[in-house]
C-alpha atoms as a PDB file:
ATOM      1  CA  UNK A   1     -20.510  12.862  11.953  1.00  0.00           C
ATOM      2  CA  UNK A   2     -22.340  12.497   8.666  1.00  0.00           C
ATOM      3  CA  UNK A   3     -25.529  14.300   8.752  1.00  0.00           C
ATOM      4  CA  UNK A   4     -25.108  15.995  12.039  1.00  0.00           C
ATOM      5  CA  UNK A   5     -23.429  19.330  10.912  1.00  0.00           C
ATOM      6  CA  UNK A   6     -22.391  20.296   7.496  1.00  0.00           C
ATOM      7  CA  UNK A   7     -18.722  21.002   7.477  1.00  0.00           C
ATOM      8  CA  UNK A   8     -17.832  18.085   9.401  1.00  0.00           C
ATOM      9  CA  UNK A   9     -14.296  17.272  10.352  1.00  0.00           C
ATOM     10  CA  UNK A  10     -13.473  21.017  10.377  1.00  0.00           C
ATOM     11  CA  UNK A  11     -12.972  23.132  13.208  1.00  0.00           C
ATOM     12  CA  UNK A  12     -16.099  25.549  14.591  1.00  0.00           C
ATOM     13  CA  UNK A  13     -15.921  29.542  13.174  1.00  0.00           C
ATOM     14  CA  UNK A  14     -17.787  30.563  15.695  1.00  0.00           C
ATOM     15  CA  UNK A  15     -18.473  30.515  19.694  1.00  0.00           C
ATOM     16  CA  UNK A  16     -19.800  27.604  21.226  1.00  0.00           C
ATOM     17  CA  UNK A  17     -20.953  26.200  25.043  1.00  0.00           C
ATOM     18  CA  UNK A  18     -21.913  22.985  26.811  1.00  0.00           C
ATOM     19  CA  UNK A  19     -25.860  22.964  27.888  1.00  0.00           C
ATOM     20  CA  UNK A  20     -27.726  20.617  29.737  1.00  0.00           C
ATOM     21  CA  UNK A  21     -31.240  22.678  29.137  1.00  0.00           C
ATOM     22  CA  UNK A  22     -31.149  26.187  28.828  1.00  0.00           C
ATOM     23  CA  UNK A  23     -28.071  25.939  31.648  1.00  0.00           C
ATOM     24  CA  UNK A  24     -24.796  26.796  30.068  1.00  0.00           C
ATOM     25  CA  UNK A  25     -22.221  24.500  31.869  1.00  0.00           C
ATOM     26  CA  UNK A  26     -18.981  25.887  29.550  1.00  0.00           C
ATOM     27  CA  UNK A  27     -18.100  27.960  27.044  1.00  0.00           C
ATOM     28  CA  UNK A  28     -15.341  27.104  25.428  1.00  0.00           C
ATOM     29  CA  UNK A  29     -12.300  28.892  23.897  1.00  0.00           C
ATOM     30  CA  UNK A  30     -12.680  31.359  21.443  1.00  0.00           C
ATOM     31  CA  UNK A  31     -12.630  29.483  17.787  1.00  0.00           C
ATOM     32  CA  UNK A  32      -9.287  31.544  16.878  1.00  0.00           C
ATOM     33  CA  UNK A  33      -7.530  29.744  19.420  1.00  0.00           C
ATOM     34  CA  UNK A  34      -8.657  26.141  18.824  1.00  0.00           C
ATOM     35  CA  UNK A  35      -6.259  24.777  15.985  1.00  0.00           C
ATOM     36  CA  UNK A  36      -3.590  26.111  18.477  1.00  0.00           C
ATOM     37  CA  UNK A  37      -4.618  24.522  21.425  1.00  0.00           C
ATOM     38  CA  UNK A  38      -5.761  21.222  19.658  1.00  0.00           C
ATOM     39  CA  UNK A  39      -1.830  20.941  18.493  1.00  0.00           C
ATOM     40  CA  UNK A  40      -0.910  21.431  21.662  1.00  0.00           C
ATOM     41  CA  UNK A  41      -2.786  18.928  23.092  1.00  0.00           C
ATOM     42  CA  UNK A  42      -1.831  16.414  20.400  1.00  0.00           C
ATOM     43  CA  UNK A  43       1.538  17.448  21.546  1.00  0.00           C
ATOM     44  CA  UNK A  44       1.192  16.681  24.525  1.00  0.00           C
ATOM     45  CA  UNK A  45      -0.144  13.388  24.213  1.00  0.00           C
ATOM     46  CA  UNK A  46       2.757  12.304  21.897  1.00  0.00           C
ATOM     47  CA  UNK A  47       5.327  13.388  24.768  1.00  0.00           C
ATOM     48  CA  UNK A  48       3.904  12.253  27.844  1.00  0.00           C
ATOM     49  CA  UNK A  49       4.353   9.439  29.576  1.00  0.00           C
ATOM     50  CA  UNK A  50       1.820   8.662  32.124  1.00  0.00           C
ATOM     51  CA  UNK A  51      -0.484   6.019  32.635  1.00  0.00           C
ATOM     52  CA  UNK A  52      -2.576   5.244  29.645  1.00  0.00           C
ATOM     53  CA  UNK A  53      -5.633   4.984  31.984  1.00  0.00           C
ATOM     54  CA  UNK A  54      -4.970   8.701  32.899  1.00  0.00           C
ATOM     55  CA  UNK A  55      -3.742   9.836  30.011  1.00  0.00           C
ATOM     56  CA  UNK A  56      -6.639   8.989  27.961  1.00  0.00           C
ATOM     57  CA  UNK A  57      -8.991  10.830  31.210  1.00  0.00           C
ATOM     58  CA  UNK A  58      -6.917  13.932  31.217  1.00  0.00           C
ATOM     59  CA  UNK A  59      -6.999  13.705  26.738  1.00  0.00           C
ATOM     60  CA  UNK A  60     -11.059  13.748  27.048  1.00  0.00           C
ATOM     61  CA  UNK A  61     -11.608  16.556  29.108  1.00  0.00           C
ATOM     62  CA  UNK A  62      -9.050  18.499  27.263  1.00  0.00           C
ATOM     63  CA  UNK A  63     -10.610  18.039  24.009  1.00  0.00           C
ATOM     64  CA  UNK A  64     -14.269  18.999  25.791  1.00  0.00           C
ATOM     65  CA  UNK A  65     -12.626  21.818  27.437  1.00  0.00           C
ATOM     66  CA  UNK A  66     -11.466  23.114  23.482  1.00  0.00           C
ATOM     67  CA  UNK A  67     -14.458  21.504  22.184  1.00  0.00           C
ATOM     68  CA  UNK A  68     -12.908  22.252  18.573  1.00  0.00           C
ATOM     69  CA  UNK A  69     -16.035  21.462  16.119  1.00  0.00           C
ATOM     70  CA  UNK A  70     -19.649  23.086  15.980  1.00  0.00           C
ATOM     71  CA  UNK A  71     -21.161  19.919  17.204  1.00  0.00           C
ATOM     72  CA  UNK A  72     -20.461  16.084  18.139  1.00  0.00           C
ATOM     73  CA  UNK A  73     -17.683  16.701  20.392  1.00  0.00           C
ATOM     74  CA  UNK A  74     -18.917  14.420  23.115  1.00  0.00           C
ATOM     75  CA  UNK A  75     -19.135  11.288  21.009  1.00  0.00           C
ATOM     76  CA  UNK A  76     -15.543  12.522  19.274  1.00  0.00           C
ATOM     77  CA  UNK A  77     -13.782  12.868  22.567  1.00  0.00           C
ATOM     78  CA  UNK A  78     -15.284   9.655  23.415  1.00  0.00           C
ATOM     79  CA  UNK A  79     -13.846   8.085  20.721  1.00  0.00           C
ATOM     80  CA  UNK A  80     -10.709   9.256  21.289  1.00  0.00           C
ATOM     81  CA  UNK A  81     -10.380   7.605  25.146  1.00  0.00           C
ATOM     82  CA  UNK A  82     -11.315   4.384  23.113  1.00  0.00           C
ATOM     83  CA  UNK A  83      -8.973   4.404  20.762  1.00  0.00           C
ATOM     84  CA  UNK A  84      -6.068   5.361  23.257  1.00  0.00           C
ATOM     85  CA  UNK A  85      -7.302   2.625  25.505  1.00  0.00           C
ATOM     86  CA  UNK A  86      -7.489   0.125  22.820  1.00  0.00           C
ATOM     87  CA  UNK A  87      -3.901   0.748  21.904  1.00  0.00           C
ATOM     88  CA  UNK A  88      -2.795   0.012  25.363  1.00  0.00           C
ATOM     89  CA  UNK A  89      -5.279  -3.064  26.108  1.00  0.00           C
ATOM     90  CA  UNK A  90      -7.100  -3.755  22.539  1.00  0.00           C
ATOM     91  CA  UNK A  91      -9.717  -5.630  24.287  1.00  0.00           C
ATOM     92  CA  UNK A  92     -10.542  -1.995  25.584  1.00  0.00           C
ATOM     93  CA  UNK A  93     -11.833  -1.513  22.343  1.00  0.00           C
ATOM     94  CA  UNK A  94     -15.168  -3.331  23.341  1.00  0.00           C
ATOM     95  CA  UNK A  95     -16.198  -1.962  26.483  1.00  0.00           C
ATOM     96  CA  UNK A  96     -19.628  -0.019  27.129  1.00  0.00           C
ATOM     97  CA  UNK A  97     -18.016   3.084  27.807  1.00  0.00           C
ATOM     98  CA  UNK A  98     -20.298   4.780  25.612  1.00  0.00           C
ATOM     99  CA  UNK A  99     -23.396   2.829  27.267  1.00  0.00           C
ATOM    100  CA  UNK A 100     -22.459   3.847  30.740  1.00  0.00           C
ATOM    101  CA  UNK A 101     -22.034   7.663  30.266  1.00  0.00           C
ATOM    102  CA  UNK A 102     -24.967   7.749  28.683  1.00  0.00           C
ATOM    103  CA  UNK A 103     -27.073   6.354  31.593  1.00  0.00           C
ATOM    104  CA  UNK A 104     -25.115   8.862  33.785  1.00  0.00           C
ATOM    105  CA  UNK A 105     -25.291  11.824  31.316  1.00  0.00           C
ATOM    106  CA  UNK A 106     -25.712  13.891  34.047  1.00  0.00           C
ATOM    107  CA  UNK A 107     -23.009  12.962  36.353  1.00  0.00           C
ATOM    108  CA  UNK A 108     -20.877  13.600  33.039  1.00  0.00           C
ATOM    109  CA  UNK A 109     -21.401  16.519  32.376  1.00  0.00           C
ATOM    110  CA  UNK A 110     -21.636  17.725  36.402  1.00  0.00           C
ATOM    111  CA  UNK A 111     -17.946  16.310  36.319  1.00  0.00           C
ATOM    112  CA  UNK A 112     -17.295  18.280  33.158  1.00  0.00           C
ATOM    113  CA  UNK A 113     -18.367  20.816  35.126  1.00  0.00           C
ATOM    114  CA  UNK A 114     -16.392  20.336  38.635  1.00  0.00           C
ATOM    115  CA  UNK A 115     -13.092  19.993  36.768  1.00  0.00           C
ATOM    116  CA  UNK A 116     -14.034  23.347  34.698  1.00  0.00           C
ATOM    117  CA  UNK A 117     -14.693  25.552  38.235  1.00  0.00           C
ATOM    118  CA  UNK A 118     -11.365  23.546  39.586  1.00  0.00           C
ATOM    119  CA  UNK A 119      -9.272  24.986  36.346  1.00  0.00           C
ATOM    120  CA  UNK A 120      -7.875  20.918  36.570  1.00  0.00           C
ATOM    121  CA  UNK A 121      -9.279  17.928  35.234  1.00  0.00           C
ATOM    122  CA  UNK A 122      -8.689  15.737  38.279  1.00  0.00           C
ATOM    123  CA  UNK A 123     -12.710  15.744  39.279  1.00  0.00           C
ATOM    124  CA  UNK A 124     -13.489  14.701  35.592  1.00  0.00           C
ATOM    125  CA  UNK A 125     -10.514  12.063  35.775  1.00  0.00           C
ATOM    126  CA  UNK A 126     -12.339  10.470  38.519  1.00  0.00           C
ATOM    127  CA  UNK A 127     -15.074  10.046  37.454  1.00  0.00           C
ATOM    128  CA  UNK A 128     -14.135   8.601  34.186  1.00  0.00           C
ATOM    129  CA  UNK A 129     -12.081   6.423  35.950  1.00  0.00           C
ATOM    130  CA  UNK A 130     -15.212   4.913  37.892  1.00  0.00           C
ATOM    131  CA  UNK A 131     -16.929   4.686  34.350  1.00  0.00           C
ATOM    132  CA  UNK A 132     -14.526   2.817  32.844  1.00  0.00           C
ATOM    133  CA  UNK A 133     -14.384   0.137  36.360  1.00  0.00           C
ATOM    134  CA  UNK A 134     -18.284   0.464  35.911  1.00  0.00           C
ATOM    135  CA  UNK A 135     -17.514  -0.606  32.156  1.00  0.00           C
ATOM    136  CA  UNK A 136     -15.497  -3.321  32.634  1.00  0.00           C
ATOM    137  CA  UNK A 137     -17.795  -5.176  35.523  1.00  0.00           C
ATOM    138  CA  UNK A 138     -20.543  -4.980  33.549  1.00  0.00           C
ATOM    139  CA  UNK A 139     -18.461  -6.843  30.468  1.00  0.00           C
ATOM    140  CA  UNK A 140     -17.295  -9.012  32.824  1.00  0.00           C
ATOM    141  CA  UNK A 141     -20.825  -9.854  33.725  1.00  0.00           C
ATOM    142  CA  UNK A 142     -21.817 -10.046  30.201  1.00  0.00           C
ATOM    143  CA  UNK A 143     -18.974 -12.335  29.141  1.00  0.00           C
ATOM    144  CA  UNK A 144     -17.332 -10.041  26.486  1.00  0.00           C
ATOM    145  CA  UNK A 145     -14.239 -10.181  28.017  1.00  0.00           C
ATOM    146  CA  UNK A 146     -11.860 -13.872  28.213  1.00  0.00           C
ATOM    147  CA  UNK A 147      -9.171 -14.039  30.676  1.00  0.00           C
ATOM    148  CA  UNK A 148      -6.557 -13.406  28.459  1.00  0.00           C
ATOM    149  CA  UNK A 149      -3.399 -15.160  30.367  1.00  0.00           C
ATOM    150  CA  UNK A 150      -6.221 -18.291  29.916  1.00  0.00           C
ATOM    151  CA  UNK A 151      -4.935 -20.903  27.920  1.00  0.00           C
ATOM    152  CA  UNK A 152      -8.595 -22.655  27.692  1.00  0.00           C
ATOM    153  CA  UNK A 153     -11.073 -21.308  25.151  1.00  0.00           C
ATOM    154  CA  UNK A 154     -14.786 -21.079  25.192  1.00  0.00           C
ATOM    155  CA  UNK A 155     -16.685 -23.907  22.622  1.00  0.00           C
ATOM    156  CA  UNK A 156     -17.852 -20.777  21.059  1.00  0.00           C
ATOM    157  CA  UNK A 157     -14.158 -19.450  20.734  1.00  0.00           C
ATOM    158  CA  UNK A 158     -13.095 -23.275  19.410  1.00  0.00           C
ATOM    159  CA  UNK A 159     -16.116 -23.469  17.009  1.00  0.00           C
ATOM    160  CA  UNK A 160     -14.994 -19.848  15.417  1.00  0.00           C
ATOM    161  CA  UNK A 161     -11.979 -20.712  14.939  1.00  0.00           C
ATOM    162  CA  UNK A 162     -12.567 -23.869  13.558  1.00  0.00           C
ATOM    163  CA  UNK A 163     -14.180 -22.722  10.404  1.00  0.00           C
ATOM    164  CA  UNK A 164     -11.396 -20.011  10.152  1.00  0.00           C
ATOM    165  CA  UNK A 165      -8.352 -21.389   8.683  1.00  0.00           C
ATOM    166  CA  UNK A 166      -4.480 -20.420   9.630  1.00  0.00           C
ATOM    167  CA  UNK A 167      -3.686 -18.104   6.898  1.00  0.00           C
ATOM    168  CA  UNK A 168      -7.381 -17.475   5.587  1.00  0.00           C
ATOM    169  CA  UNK A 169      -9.233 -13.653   6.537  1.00  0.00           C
ATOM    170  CA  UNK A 170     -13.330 -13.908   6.481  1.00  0.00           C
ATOM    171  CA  UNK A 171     -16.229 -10.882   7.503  1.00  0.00           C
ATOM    172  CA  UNK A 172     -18.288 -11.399   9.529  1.00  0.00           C
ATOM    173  CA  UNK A 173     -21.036 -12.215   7.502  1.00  0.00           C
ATOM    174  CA  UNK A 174     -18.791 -15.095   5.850  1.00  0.00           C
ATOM    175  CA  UNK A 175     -18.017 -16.507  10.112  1.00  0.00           C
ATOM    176  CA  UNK A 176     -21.640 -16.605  11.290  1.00  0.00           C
ATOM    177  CA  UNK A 177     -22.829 -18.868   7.535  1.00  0.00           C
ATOM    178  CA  UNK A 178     -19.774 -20.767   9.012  1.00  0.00           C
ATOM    179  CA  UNK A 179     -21.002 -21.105  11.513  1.00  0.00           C
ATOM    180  CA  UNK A 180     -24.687 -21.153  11.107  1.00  0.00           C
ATOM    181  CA  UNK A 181     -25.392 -18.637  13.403  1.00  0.00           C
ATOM    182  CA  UNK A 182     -27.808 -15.388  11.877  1.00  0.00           C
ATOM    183  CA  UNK A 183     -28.100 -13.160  15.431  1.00  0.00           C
ATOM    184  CA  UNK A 184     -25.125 -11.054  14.835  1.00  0.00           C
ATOM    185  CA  UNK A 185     -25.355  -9.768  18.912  1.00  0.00           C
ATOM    186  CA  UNK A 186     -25.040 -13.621  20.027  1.00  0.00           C
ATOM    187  CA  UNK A 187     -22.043 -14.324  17.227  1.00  0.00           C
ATOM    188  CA  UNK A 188     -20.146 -10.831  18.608  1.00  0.00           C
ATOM    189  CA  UNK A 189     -20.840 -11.296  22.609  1.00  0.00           C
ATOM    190  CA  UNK A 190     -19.975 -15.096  22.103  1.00  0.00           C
ATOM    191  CA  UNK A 191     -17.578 -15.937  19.790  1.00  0.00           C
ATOM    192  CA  UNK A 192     -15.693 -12.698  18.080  1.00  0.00           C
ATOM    193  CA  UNK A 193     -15.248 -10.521  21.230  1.00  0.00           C
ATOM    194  CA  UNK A 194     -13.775 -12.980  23.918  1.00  0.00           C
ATOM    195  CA  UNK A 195     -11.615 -14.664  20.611  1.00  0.00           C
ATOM    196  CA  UNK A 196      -9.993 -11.070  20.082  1.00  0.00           C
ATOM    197  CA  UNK A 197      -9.659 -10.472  23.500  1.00  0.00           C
ATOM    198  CA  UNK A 198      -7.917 -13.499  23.714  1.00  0.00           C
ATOM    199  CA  UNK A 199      -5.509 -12.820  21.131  1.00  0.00           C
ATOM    200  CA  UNK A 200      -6.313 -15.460  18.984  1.00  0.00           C
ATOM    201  CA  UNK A 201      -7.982 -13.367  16.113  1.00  0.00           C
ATOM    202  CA  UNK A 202      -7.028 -10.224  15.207  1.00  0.00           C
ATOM    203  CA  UNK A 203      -8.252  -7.342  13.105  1.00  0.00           C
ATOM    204  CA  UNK A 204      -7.276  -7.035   9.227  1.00  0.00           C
ATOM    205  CA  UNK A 205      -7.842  -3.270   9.281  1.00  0.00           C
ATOM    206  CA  UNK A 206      -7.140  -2.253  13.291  1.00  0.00           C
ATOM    207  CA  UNK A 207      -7.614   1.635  12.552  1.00  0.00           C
ATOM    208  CA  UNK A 208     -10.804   1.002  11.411  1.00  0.00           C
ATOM    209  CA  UNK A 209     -12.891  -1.794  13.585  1.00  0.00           C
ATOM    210  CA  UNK A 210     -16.260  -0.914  12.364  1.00  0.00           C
ATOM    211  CA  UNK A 211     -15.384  -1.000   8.718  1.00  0.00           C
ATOM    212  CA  UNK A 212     -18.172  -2.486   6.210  1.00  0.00           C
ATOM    213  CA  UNK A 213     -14.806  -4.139   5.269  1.00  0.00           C
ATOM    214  CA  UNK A 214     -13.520  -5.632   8.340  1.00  0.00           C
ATOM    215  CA  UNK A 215     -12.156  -9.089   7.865  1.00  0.00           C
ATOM    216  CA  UNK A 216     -10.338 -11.066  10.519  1.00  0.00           C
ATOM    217  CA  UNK A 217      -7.444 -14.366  10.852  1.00  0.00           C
ATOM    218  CA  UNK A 218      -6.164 -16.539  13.114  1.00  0.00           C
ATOM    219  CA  UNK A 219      -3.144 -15.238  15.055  1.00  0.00           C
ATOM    220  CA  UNK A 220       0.051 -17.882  15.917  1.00  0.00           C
ATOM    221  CA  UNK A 221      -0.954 -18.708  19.072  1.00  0.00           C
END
């Protein structure tokens, strides 16, 4: 959020709607209300026990329907459907979720939307549910994604973890001299996504997968 508003990470004073042009598609809850129904919601999802898959639906149109900060809510609730799908399947963590809504921005925000006029978020489940089958064909076409109940391993995956010792946690920069690889696209699509989808490398810092700081290990496998 740095740079796009200037109180970021605190919640909107003021009234605030969904456009798409100079259409207004929502307005959303007056700003007196939202720290209450934002601990609601996180309520909710603490006691609830359905599917992850719909859980994580039903969480992003709730947040858009509170749509608690000034600006950036999109890409926060977003975010948030990754990280509860990552915690169910981490190799959810790397799917194009982001990439397909935005090439259907407006079927997103028509669904927004639908689910709005319906006073349920059913219509926007469903469609987020096609996104995210969209999402994982497309990875599947683009290799990220190894068959995780696979016990054989790309060359790639073998190289990678040949220059990273059992008990030994490397950056990424540090893997691809390793390796002697400088595209970091190639070194992520080939080597680090399918070997943490595989469960053979994992995360040093999980909460925070983009970190400057990131490091990663072998796992007992």
């Amino acid at each position: 959020m740095h740079g796009l508003i200037d109180d970021a990470g605190r919640y909107r004073r003021g009234g605030v709607g969904i456009y798409r042009g100079s259409r207004l598609l929502h307005m959303a809850p007056p700003a007196s209300r939202v720290a209450t129904l934002v601990h609601d919601l996180l309520d909710w999802l603490s006691n609830n026990d359905w599917h992850p898959l719909i859980t994580s639906c039903v969480f992003h149109y709730e947040f858009e329907f509170i749509h608690p900060f000034a600006d950036g809510n999109g890409r926060m609730g977003r975010l948030w459907q990754t990280l509860l799908l990552s915690r169910w399947r981490p190799a959810m963590a790397y799917l194009p979720v982001e990439t397909v809504i935005r090439e259907q921005q407006d079927a997103y925000y028509a669904a927004l939307a639908a689910a709005d006029q319906a006073a349920e978020a059913t219509p926007f489940v469903e469609y987020m549910l096609e996104a995210l089958l969209s999402a994982l064909v497309e990875a599947k076409e683009s290799d990220q994604v190894t068959d995780q109940v696979s016990d054989q391993v790309t060359d790639q995956v073998a190289n990678l973890l040949k220059v990273l010792p059992a008990g030994v946690a490397l950056k990424t920069s540090d893997l691809m001299y390793q390796l002697g690889l400088s595209h970091r696209a190639t070194f992520r699509k080939s080597y680090l996504h399918p070997a943490l989808a595989a469960g053979l490398i994992e995360m040093t810092d999980p909460d925070s997968p983009r970190s400057p700081k990131q490091q990663y290990r072998r796992v007992a496998k």
